[in-house]
Protein backbone atom coordinates (compact mmCIF):
# COMPACT_ATOMS: atom_id res chain seq x y z
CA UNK A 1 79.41 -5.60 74.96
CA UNK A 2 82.10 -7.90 75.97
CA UNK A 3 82.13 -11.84 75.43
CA UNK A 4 80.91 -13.02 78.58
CA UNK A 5 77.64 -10.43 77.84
CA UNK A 6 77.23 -11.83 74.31
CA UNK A 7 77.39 -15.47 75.32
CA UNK A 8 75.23 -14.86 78.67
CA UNK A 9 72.36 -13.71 76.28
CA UNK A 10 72.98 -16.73 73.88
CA UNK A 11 72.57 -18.64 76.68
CA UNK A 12 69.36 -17.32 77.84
CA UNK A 13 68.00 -17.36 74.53
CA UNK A 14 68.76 -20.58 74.22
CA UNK A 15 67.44 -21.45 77.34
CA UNK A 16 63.90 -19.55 76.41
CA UNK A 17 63.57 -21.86 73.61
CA UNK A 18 64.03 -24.82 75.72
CA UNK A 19 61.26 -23.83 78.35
CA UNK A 20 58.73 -22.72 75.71
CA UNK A 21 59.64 -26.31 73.61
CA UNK A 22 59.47 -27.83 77.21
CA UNK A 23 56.12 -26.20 77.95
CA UNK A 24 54.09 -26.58 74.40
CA UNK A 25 55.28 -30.43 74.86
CA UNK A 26 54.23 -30.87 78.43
CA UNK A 27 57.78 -31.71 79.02
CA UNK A 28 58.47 -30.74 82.58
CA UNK A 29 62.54 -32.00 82.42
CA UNK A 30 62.81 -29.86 79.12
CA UNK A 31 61.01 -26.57 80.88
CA UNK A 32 63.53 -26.76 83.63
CA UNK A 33 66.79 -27.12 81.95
CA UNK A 34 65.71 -24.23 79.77
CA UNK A 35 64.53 -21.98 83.01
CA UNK A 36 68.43 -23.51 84.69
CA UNK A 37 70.04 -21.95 81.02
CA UNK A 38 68.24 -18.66 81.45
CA UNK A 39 69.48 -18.61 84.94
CA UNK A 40 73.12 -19.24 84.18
CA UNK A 41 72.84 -16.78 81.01
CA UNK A 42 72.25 -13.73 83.11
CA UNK A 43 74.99 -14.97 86.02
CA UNK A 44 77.39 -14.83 82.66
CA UNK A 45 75.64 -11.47 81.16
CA UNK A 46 76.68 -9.94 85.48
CA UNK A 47 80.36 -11.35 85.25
CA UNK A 48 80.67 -9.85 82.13
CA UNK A 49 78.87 -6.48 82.64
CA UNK A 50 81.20 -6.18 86.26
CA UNK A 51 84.28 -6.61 83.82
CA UNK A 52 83.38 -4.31 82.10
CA UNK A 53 82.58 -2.07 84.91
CA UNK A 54 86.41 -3.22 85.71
CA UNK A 55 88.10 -2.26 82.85
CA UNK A 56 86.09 1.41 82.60
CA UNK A 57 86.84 2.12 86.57
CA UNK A 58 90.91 0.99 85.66
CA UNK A 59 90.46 3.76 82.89
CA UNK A 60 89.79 6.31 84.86
């Protein structure tokens, strides 16, 4: 798991957090930035899973 994978899924975690906090507080703003995190966790997670791809394919 490279860096981009390992920061992608603190991202989404992060973002989970936020949208559960957002939703047990009836905090609408709060829900969606943590839904936007868990969005732009797993678009880091992809670029860093098709590096890896990369690297294995340059391997071979």
């Amino acid at each position: 798991m490279g860096k981009d994978q390992v920061k992608g899924a603190a991202k989404q975690a992060e973002g989970k957090v936020k949208e559960v906090a957002g939703v047990a507080t009836d905090n609408r703003e709060l829900e969606a930035e943590g839904k936007a995190k868990q969005v732009e966790g797993k678009g880091q997670e992809m670029v860093g899973k098709a590096k890896d791809k990369l690297k294995d394919d340059d391997k071979d």
